[in-house]
Every structure is written in structure tokens, then in C-alpha cells.
N, C-alpha and C. Protein backbone atom coordinates (compact mmCIF):
# COMPACT_ATOMS: atom_id res chain seq x y z
N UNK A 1 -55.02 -50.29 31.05
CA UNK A 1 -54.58 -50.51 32.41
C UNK A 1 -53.25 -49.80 32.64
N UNK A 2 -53.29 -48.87 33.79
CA UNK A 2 -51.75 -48.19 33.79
C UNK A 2 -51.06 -49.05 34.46
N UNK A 3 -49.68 -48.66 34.77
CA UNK A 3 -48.49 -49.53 35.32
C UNK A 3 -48.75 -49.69 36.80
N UNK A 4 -48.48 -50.91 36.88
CA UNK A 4 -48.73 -51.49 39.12
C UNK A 4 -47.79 -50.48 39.52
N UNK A 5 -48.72 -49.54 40.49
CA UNK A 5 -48.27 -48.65 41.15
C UNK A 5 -48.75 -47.42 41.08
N UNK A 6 -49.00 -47.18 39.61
CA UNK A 6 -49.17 -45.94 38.92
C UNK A 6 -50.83 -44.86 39.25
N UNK A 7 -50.51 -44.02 40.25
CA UNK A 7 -51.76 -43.46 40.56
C UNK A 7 -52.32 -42.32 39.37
N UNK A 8 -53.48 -41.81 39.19
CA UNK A 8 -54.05 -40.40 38.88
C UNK A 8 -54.94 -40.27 39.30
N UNK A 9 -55.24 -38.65 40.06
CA UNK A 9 -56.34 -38.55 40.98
C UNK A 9 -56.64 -36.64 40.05
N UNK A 10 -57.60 -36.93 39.99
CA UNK A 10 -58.42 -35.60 39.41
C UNK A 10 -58.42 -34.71 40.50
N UNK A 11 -58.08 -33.53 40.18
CA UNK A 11 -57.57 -31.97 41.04
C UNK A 11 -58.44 -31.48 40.93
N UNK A 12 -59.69 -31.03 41.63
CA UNK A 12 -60.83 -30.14 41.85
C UNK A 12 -60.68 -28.84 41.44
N UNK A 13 -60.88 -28.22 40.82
CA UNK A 13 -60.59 -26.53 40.27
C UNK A 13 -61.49 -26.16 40.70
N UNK A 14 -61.74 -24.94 41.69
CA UNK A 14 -62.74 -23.95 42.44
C UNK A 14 -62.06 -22.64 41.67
N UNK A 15 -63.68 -22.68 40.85
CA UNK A 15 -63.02 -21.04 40.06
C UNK A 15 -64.20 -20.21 40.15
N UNK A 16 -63.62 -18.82 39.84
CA UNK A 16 -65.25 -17.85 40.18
C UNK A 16 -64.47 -16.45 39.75
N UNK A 17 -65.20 -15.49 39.61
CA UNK A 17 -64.94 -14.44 38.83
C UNK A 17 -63.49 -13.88 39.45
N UNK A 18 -63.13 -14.18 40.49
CA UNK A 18 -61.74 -14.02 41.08
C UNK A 18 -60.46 -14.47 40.19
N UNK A 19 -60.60 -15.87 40.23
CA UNK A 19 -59.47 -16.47 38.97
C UNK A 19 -60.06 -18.06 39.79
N UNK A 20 -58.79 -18.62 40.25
CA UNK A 20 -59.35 -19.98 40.63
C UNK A 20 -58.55 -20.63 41.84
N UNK A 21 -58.74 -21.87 42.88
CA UNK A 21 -57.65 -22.45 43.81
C UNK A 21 -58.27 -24.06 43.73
N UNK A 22 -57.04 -24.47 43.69
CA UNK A 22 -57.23 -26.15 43.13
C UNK A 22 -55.93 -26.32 44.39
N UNK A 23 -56.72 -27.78 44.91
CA UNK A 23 -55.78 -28.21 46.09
C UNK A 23 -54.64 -29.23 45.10
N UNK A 24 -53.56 -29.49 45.87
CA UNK A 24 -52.59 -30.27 45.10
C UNK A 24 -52.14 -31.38 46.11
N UNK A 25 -52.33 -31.13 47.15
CA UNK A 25 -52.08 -32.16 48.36
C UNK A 25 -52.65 -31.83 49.51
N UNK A 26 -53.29 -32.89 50.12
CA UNK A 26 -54.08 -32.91 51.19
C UNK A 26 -53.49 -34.33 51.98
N UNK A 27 -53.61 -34.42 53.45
CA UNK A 27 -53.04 -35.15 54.01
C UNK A 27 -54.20 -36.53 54.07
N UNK A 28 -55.14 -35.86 54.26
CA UNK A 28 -56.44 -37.25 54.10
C UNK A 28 -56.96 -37.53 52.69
N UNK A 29 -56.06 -37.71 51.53
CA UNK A 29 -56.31 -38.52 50.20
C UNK A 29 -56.31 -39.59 50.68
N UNK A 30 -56.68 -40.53 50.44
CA UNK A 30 -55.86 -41.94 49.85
C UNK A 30 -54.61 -41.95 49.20
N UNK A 31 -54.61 -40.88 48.27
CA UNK A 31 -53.66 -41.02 46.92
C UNK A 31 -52.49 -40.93 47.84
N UNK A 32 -52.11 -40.21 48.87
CA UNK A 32 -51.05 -40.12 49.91
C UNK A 32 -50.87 -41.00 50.98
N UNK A 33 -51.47 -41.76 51.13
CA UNK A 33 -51.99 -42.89 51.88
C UNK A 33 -50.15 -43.91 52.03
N UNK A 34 -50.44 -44.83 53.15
CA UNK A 34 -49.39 -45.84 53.14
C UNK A 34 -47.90 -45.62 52.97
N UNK A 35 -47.40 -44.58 53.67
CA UNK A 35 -46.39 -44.06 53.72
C UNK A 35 -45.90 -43.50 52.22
N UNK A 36 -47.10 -42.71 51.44
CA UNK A 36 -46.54 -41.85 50.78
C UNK A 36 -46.82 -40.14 50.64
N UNK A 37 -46.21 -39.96 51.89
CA UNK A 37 -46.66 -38.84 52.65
C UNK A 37 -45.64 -38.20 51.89
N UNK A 38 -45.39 -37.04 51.27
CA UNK A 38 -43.80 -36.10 50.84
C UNK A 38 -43.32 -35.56 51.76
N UNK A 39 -41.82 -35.64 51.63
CA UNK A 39 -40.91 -35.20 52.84
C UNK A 39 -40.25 -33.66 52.14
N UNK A 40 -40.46 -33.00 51.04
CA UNK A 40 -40.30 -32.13 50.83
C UNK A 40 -41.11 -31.78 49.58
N UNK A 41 -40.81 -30.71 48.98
CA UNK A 41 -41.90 -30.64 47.64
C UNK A 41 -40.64 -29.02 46.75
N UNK A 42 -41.01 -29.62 45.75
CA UNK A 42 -39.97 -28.58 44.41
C UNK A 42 -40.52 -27.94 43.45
N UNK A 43 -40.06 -26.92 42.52
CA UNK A 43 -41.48 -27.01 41.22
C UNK A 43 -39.72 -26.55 40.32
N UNK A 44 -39.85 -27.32 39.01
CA UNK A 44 -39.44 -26.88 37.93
C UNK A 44 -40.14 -26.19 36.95
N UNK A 45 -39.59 -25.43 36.21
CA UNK A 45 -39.95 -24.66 34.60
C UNK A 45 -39.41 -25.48 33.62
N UNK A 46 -40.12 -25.90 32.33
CA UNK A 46 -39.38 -26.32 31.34
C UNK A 46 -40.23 -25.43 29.90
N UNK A 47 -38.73 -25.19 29.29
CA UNK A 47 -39.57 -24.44 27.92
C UNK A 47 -40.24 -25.18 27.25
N UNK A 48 -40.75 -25.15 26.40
CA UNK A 48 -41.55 -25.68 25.00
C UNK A 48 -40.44 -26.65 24.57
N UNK A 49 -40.77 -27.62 24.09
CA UNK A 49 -40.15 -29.16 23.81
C UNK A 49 -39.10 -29.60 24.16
N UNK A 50 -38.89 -29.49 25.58
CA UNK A 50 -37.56 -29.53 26.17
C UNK A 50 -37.87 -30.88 27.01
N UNK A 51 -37.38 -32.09 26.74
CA UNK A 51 -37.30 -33.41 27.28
C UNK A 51 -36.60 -33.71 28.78
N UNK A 52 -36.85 -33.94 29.65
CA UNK A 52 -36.55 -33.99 30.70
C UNK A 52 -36.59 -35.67 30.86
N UNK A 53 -35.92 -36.43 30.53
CA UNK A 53 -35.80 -37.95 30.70
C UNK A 53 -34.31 -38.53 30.53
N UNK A 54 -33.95 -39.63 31.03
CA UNK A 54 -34.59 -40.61 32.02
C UNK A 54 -34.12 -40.78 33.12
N UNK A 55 -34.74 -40.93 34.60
CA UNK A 55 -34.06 -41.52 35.57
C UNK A 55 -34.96 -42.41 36.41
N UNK A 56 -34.44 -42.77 37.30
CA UNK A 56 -35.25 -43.39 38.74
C UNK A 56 -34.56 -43.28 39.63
N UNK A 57 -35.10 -43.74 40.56
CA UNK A 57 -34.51 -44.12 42.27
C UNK A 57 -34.56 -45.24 42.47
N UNK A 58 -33.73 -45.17 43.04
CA UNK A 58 -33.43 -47.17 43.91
C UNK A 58 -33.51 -46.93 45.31
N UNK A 59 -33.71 -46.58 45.96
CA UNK A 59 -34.19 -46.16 47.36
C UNK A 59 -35.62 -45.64 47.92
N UNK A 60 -36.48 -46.03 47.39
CA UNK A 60 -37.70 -46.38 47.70
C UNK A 60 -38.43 -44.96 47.45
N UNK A 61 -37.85 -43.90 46.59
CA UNK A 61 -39.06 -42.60 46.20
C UNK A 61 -39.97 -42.87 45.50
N UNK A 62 -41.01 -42.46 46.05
CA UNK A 62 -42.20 -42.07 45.07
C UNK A 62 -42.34 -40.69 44.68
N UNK A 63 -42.67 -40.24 43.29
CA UNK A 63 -42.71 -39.21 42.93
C UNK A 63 -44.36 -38.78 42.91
N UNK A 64 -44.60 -37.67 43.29
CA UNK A 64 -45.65 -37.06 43.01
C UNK A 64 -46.39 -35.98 42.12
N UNK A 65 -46.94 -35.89 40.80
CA UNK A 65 -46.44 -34.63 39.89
C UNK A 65 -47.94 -34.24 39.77
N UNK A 66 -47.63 -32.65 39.59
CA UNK A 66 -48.48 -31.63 39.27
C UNK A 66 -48.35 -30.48 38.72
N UNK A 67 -48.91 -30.15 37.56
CA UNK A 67 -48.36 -29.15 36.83
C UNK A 67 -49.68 -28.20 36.64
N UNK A 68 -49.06 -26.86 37.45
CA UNK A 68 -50.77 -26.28 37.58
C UNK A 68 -50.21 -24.99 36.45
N UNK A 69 -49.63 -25.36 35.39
CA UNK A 69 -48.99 -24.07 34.42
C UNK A 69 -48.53 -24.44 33.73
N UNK A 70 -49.28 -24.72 32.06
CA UNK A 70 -48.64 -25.76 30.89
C UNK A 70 -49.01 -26.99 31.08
N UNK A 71 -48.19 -27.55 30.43
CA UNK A 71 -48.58 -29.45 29.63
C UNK A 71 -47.64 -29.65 29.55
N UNK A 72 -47.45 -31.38 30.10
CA UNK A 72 -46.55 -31.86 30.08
C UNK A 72 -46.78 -33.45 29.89
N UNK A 73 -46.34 -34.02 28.80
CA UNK A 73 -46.33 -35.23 28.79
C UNK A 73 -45.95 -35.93 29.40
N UNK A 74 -45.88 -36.72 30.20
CA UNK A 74 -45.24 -37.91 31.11
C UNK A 74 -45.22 -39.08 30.79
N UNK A 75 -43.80 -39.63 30.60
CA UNK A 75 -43.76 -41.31 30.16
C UNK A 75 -43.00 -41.34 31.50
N UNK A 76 -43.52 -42.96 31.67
CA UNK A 76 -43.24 -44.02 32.92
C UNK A 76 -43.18 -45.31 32.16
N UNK A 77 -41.54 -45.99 32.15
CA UNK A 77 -41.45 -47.35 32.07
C UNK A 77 -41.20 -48.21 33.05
N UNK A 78 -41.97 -49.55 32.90
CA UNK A 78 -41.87 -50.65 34.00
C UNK A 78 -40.86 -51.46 33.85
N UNK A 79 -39.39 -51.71 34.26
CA UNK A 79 -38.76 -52.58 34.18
C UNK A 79 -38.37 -53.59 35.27
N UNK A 80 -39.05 -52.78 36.13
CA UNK A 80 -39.42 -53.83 37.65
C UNK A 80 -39.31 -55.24 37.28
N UNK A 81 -38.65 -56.19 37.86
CA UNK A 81 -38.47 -57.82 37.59
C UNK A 81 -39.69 -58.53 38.11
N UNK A 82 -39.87 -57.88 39.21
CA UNK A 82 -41.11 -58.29 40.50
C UNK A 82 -42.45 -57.76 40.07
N UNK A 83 -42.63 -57.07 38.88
CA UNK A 83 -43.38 -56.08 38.48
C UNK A 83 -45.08 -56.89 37.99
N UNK A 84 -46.22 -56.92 37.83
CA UNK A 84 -47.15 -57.51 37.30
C UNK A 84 -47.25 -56.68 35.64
N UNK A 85 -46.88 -55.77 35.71
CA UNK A 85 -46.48 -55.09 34.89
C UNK A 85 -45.42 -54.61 33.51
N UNK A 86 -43.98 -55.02 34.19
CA UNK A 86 -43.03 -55.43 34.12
C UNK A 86 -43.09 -55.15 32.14
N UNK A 87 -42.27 -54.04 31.79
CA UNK A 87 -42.04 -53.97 30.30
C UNK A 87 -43.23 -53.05 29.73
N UNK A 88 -44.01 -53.07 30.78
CA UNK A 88 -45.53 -51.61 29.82
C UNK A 88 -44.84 -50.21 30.16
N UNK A 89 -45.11 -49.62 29.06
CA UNK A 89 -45.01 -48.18 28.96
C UNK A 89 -46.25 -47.46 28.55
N UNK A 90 -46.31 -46.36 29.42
CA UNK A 90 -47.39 -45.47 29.91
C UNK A 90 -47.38 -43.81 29.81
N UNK A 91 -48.04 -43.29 29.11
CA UNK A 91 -47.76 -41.83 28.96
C UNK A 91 -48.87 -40.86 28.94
N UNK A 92 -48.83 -40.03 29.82
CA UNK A 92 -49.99 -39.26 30.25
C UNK A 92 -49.57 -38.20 29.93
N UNK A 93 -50.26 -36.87 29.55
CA UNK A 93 -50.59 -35.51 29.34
C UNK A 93 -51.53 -34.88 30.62
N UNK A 94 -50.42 -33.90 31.24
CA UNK A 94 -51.40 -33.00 32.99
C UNK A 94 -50.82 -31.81 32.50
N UNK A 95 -51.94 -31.08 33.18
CA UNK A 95 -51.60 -30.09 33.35
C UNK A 95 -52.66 -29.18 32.86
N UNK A 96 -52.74 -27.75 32.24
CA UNK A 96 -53.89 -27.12 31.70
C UNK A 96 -54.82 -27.69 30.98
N UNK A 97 -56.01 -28.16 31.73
CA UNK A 97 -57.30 -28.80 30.67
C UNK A 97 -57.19 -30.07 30.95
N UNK A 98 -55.97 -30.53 31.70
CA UNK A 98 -56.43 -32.11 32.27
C UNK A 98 -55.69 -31.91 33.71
N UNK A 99 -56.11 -31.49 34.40
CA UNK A 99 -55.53 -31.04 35.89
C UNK A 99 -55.87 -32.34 36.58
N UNK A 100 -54.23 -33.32 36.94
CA UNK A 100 -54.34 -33.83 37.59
C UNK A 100 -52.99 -34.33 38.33
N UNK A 101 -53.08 -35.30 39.28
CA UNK A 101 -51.90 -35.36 40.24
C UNK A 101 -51.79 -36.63 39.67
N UNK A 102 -50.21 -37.46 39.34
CA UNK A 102 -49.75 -38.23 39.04
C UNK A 102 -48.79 -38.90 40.38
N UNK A 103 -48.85 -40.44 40.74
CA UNK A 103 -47.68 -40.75 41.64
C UNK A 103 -47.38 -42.11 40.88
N UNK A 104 -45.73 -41.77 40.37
CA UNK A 104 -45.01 -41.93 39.96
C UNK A 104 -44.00 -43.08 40.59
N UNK A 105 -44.06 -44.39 40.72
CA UNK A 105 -43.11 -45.12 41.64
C UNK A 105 -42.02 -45.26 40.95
N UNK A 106 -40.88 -44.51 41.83
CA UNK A 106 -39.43 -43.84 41.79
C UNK A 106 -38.37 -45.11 40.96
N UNK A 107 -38.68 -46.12 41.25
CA UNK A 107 -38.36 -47.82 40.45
C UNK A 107 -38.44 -48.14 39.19
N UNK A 108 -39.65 -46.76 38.66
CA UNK A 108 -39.57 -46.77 37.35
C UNK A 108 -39.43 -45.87 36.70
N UNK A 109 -38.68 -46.14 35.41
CA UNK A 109 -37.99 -45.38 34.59
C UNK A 109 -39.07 -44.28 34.61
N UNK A 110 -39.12 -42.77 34.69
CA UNK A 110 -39.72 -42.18 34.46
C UNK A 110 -39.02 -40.34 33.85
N UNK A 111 -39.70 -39.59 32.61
CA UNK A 111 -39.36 -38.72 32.72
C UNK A 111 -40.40 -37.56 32.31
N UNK A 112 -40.55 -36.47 31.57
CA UNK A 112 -41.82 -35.57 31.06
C UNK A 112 -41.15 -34.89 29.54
N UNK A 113 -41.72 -34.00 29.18
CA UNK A 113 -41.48 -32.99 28.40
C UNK A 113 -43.06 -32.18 28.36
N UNK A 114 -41.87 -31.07 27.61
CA UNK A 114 -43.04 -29.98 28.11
C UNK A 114 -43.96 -29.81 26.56
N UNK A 115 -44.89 -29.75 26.61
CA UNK A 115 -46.08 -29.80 24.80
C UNK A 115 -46.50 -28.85 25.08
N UNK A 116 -46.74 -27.79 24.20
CA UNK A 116 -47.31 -27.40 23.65
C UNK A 116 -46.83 -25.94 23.19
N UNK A 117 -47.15 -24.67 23.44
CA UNK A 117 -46.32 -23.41 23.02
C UNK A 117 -45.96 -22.46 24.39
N UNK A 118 -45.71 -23.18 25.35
CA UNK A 118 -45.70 -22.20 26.60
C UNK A 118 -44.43 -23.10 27.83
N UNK A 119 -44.28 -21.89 28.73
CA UNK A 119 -43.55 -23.11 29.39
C UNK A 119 -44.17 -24.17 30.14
N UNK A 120 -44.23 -24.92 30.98
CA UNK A 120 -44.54 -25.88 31.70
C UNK A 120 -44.40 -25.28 33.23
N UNK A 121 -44.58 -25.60 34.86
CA UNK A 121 -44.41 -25.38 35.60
C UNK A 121 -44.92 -26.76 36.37
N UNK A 122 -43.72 -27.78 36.58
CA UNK A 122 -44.33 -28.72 37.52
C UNK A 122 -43.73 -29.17 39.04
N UNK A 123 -44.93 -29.09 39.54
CA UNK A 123 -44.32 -29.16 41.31
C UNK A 123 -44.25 -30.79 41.52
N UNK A 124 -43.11 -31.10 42.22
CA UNK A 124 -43.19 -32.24 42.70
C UNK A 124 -42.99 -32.37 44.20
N UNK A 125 -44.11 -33.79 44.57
CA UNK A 125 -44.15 -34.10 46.49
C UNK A 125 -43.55 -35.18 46.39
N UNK A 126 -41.82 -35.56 46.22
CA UNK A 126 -41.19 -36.58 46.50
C UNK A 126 -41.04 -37.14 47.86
N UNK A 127 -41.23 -38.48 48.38
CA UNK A 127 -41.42 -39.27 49.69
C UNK A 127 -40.43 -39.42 50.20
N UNK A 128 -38.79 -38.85 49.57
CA UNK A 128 -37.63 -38.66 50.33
C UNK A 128 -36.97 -37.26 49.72
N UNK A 129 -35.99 -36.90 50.72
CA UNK A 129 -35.46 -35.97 51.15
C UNK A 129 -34.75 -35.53 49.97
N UNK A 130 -33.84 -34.78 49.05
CA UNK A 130 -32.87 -34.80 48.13
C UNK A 130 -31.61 -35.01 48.95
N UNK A 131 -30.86 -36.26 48.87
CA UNK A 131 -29.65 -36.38 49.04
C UNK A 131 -28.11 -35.45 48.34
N UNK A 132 -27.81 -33.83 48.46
CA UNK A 132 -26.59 -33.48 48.01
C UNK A 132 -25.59 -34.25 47.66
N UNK A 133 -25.39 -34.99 48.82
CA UNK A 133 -24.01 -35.48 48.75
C UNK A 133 -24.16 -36.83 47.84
N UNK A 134 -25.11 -37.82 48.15
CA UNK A 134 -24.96 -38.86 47.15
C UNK A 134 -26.42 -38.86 46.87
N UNK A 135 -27.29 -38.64 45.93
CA UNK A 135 -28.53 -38.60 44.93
C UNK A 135 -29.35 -39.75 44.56
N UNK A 136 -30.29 -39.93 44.74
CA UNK A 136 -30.78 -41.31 44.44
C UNK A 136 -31.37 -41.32 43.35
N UNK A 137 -30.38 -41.12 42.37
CA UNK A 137 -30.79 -40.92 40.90
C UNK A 137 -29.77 -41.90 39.58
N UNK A 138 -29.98 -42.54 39.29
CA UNK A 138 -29.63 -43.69 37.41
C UNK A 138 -30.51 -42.64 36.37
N UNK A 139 -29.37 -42.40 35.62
CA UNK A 139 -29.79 -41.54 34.45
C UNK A 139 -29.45 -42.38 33.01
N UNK A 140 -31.19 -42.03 31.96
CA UNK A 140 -30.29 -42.83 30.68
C UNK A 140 -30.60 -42.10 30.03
N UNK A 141 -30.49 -41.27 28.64
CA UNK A 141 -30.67 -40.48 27.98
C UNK A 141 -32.42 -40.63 27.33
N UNK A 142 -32.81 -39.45 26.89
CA UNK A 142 -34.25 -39.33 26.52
C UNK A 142 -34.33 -40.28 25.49
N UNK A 143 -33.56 -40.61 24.62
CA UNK A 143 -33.58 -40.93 23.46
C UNK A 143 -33.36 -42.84 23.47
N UNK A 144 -32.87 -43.08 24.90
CA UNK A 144 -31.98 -44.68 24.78
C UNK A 144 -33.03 -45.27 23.81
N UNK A 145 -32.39 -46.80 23.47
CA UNK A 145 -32.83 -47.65 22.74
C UNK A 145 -33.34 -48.51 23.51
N UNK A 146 -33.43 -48.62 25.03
CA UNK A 146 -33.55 -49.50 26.00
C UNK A 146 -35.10 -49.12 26.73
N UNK A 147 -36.15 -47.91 26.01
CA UNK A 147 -37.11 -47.55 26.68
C UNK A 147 -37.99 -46.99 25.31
N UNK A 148 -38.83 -47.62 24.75
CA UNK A 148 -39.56 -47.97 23.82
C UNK A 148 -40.50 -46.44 23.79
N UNK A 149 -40.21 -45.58 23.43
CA UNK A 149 -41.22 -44.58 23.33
C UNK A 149 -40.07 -42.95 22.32
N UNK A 150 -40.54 -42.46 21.81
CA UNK A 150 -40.86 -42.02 20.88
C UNK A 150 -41.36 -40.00 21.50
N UNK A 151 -40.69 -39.48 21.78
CA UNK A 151 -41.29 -38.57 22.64
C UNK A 151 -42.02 -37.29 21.91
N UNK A 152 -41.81 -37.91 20.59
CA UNK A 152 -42.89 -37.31 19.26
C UNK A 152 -43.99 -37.65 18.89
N UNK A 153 -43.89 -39.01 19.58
CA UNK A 153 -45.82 -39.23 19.02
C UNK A 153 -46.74 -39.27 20.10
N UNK A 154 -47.47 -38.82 19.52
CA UNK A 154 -49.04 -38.70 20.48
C UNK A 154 -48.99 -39.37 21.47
N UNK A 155 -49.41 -38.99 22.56
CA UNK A 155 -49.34 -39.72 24.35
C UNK A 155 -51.12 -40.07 24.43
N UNK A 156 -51.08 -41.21 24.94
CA UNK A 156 -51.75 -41.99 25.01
C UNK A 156 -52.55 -41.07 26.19
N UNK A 157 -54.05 -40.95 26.06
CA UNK A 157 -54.73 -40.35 27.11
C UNK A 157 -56.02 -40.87 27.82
């Protein structure tokens, strides 16, 4: 059972002797449904085993992830109080050979790294704006003692 909140929706790949086009957001999903429409959208690069963890939002983002270039592991912890969930940790592998869209509720600890021998390329459809001036971001290091995972062993699939 993944974490209350925690979506994955399988990305259609239309391929043919051309190469291929896989949608990444459409306005009539569900998966976007209930005011989690994105108010902007980003894509990072990360090299080969380069940890990108931990933060969240406290201002109501939902994250949306898709990585249509490389692999990327994704851990999400629940420390939500209100949570049904509350203390599970969850870790998925997207991206080449498992193409799919992840939404990510911003409340929980969440971060990625990139697996395997290539870089990574992941776009994100966050449900608020990036704040410059003040960020709606709590950062704890990849490594804390306070988020039970291990970003060396096998991700749960």
C-alpha cells in the first residue's frame, strides 16, 4: 500500500519507426484532478548517484514527477500527524523502462537520486508558483537519522 496521498499513473509511450511521444500531463486525468492542476512546470539533470534529498513544503504543494531520460529512485516519507499513514516510507524507481508520473504530497518528506550509469532528466508540475523571495522549502540532509531509508539499497518496486 503506498503513502495516503501518493499517486502513480502509467505514461502511454506511442513509438514507431520515428522514435516515440508519451504525454506527461493532460488536463482531463484524474491524476490532476481536485485542484492539482500545476501552476508552473521545471526539469532538472542529475548525474549518476547524485542524491537530491530532503525537503517539503508547508504550504500546500503537490509535486508532480516525471523523468522521460534516466532513472531515478524516489523516496517519500510520511510524517504527517493527521496522516493514515503517518511513519511509512515508500520508494519508487521512474523513468526509462518504468515510465511513469508520480504526485508527490509536498507535506511529505520527499527526495530522488539518480541510478544507474547515465544522467537523469526529471520534469516537475508543482501546484504552486516558486516563491524567490521566501521558498516553501524545510531541508534535512540525505543521510538524517530522522528518515529511515538507506539510499543504497534496493527500492522497493
Amino acid at each position: 500500500m503506498a503513502i495516503h496521498d501518493v499517486e502513480l499513473k502509467e505514461l502511454q509511450i506511442n513509438a514507431d519507426e520515428r522514435g516515440s511521444l508519451t504525454e506527461v500531463w493532460r488536463g482531463d486525468w484524474d491524476f490532476y484532478a481536485g485542484g492539482d492542476e500545476p501552476e508552473m512546470s521545471y526539469f532538472s539533470v542529475t548525474y549518476p548517484g547524485v542524491i537530491r534529498a530532503w525537503h517539503r513544503h508547508t504550504r500546500g504543494q503537490i509535486d508532480h514527477f516525471v523523468v522521460p531520460h534516466g532513472k531515478v529512485k524516489v523516496g517519500i516519507y510520511d510524517d504527517r500527524s493527521d496522516s493514515p499513514t503517518q511513519g511509512e516510507l515508500d520508494t519508487y524507481v521512474i523513468g526509462e523502462g518504468n515510465m511513469k508520473a508520480i504526485r508527490v504530497p509536498g507535506d511529505c518528506w520527499h527526495g530522488f537520486k539518480c541510478v544507474g550509469d547515465e544522467r537523469a532528466t526529471l520534469i516537475n508540475f508543482p501546484t504552486n508558483l516558486y516563491d524567490y523571495e521566501n521558498p516553501d522549502e524545510e531541508r534535512l540532509p540525505y543521510d538524517t537519522d530522522e528518515i529511515p531509508l538507506d539510499w543504497e539499497e534496493p527500492p522497493h518496486e
